[in-house]
N, C-alpha and C. Protein backbone atom coordinates (compact mmCIF):
# COMPACT_ATOMS: atom_id res chain seq x y z
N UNK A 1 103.47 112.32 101.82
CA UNK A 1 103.13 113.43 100.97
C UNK A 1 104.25 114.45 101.02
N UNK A 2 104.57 114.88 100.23
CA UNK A 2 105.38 116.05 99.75
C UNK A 2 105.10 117.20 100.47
N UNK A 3 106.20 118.27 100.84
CA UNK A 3 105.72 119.04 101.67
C UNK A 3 106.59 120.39 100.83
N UNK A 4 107.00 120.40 99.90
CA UNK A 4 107.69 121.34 99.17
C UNK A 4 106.74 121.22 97.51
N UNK A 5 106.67 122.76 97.49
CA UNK A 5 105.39 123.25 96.53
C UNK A 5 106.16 122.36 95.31
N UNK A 6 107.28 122.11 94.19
CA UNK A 6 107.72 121.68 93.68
C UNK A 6 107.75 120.08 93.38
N UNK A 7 107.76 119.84 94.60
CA UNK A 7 107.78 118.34 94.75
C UNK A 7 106.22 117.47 94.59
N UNK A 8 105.38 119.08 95.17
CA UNK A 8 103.63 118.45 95.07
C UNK A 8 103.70 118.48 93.49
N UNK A 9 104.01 119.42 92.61
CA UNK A 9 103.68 119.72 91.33
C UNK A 9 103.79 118.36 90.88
N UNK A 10 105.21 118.04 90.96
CA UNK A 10 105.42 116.77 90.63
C UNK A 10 105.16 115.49 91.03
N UNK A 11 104.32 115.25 91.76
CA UNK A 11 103.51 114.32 92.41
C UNK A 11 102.02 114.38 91.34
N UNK A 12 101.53 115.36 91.10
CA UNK A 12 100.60 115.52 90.57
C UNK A 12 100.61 115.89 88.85
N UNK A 13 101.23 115.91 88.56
CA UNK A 13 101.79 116.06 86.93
C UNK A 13 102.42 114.29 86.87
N UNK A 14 102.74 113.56 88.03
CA UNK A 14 103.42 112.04 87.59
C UNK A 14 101.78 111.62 87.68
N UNK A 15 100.50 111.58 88.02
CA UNK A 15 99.85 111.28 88.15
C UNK A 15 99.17 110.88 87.05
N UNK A 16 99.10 112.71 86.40
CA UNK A 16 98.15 113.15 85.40
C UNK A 16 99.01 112.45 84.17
N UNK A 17 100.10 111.98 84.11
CA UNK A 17 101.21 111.64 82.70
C UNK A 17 100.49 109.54 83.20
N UNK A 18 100.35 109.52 84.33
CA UNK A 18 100.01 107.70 84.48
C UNK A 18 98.97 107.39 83.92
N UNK A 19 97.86 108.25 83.95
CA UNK A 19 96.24 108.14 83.59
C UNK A 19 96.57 108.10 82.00
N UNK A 20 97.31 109.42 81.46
CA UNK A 20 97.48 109.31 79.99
C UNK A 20 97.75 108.21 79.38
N UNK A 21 99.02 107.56 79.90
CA UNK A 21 99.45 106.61 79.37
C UNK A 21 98.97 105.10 80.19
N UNK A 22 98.22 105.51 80.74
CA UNK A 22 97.86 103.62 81.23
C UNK A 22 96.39 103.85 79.96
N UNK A 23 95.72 104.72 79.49
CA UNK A 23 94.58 104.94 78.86
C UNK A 23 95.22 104.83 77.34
N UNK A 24 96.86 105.26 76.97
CA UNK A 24 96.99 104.72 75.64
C UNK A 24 97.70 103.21 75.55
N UNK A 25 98.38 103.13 76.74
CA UNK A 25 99.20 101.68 76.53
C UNK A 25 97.15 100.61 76.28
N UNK A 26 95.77 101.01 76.98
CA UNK A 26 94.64 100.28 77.02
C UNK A 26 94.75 99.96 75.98
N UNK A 27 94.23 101.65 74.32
CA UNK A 27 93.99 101.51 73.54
C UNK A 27 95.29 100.98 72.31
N UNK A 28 96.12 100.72 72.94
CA UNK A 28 97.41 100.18 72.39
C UNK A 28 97.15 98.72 72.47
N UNK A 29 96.85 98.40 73.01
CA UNK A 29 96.61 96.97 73.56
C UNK A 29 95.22 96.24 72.75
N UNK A 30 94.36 97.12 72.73
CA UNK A 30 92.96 96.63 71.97
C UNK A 30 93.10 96.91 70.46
N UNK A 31 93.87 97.74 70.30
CA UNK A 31 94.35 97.62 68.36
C UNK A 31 94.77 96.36 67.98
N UNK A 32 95.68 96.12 69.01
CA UNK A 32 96.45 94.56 68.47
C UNK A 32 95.72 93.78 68.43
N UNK A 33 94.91 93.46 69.56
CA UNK A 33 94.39 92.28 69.49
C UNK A 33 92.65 92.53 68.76
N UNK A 34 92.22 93.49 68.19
CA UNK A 34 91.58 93.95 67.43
C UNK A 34 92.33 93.67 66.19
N UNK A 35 93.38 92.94 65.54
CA UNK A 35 94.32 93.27 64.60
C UNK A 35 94.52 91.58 64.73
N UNK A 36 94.74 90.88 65.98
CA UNK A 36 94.99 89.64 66.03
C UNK A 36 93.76 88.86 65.32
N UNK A 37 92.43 89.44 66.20
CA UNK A 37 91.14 88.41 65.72
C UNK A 37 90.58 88.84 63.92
N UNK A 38 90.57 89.62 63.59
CA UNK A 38 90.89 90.06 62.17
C UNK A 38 91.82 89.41 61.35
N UNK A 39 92.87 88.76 61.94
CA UNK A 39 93.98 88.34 61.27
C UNK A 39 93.40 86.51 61.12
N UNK A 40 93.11 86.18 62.88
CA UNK A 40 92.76 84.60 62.69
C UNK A 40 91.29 84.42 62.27
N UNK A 41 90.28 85.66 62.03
CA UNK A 41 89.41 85.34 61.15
C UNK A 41 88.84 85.36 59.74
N UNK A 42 89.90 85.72 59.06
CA UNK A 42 90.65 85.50 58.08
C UNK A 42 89.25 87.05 57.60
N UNK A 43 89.39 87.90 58.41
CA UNK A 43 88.35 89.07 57.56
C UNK A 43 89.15 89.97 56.78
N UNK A 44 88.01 90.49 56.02
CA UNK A 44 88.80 91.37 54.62
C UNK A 44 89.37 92.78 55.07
N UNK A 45 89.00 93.01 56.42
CA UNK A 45 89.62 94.33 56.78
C UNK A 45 90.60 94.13 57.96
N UNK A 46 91.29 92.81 58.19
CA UNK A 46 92.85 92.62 58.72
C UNK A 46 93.64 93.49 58.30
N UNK A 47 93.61 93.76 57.07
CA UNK A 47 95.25 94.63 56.90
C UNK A 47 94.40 95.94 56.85
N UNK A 48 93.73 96.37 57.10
CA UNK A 48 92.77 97.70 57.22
C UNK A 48 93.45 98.15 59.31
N UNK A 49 92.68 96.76 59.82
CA UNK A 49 93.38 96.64 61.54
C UNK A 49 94.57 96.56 61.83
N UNK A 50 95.44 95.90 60.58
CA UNK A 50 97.16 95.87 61.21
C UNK A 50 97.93 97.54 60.88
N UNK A 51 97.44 98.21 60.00
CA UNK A 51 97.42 99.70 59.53
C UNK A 51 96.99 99.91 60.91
N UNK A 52 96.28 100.28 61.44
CA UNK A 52 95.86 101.06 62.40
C UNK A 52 96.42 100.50 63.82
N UNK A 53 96.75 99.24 63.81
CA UNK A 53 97.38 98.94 65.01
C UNK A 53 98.78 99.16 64.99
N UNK A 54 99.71 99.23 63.88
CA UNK A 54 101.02 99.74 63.81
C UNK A 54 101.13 100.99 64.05
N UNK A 55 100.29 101.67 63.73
CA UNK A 55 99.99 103.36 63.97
C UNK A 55 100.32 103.55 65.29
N UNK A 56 99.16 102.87 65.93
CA UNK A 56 99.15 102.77 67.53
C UNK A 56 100.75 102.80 68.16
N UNK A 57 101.28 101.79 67.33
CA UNK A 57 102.74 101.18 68.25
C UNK A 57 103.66 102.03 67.56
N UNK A 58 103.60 102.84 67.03
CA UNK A 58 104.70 103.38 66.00
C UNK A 58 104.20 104.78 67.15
N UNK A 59 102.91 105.13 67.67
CA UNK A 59 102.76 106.21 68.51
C UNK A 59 103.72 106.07 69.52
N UNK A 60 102.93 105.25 69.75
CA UNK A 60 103.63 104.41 71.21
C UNK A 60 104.64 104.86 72.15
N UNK A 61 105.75 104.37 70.54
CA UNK A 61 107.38 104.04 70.52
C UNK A 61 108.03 105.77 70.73
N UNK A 62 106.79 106.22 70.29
CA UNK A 62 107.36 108.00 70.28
C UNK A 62 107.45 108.27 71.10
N UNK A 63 106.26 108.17 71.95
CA UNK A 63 105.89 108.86 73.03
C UNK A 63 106.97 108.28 74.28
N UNK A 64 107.52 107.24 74.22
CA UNK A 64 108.21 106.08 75.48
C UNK A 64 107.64 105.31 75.67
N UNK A 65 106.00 104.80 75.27
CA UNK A 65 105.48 103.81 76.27
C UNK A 65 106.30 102.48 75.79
N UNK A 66 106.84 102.16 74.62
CA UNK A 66 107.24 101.30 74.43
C UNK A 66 108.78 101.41 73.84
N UNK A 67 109.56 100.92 73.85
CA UNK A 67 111.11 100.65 73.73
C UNK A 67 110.98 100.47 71.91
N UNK A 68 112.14 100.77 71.41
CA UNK A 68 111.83 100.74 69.73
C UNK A 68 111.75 99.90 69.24
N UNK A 69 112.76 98.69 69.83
CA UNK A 69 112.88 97.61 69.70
C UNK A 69 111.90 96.19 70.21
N UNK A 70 110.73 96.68 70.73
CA UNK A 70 109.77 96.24 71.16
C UNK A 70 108.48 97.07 70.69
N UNK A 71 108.48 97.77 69.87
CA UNK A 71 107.34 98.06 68.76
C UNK A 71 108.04 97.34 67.92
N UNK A 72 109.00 97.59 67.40
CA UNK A 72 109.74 96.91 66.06
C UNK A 72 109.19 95.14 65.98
N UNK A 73 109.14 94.40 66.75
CA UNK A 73 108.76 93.29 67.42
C UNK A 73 107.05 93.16 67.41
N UNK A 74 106.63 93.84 67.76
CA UNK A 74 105.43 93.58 67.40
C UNK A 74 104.74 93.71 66.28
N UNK A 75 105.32 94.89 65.18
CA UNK A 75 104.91 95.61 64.08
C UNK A 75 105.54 94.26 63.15
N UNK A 76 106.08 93.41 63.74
CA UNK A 76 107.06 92.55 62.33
C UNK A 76 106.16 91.32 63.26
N UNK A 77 105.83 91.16 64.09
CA UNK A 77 105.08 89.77 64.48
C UNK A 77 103.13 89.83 63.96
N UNK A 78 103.12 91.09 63.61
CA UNK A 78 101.44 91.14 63.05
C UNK A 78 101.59 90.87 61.62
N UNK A 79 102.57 92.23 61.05
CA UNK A 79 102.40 91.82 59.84
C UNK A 79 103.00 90.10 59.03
N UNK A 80 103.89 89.45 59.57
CA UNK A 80 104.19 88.11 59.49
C UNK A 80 103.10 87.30 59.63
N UNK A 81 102.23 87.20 60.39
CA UNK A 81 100.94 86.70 60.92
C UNK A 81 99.81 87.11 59.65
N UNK A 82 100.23 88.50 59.21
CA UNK A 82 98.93 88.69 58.21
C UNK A 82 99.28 87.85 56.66
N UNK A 83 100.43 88.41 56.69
CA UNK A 83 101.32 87.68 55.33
C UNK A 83 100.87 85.83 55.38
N UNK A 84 101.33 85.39 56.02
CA UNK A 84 101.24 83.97 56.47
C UNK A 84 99.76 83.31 56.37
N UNK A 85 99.08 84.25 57.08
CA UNK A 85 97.29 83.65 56.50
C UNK A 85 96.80 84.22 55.53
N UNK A 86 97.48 85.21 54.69
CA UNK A 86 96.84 85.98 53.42
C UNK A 86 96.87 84.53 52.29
């Protein structure tokens, strides 16, 4: 444990930033594949779920949780997937 007031702050602000983002990388994670089973069940509101799951990853990419080039990658591997079974 930290023994300099500065160093606690930051022990506890890295904490409160892990919870944030392990709770959006969750709901980052359940768009897609909320976006995947929509896609392989050929339902009418897939591209309603790939809209809202690019959202997600286009957040994402803002915020850091994800590299640009790895939203870019996923946002071009859904919509390819929707195109392809449309």
């Amino acid at each position: 444990m930290p023994n300099i007031k500065s160093a606690k702050k930051r022990v506890a602000i890295s904490e409160a930033n892990y919870e944030r983002n392990k709770a959006y990388r969750s709901a980052l994670k359940t768009a897609i594949k909320k976006a995947d089973a929509a896609i392989d069940a050929k339902a009418p509101e897939a591209a309603e779920a790939v809209k809202v799951a690019v959202v997600k990853i286009d957040k994402a990419a803002n915020k850091g949780l994800l590299h640009k080039n790895n939203a870019a990658r996923k946002k071009s591997a859904l919509v390819t997937k929707l195109n392809a079974k449309a």
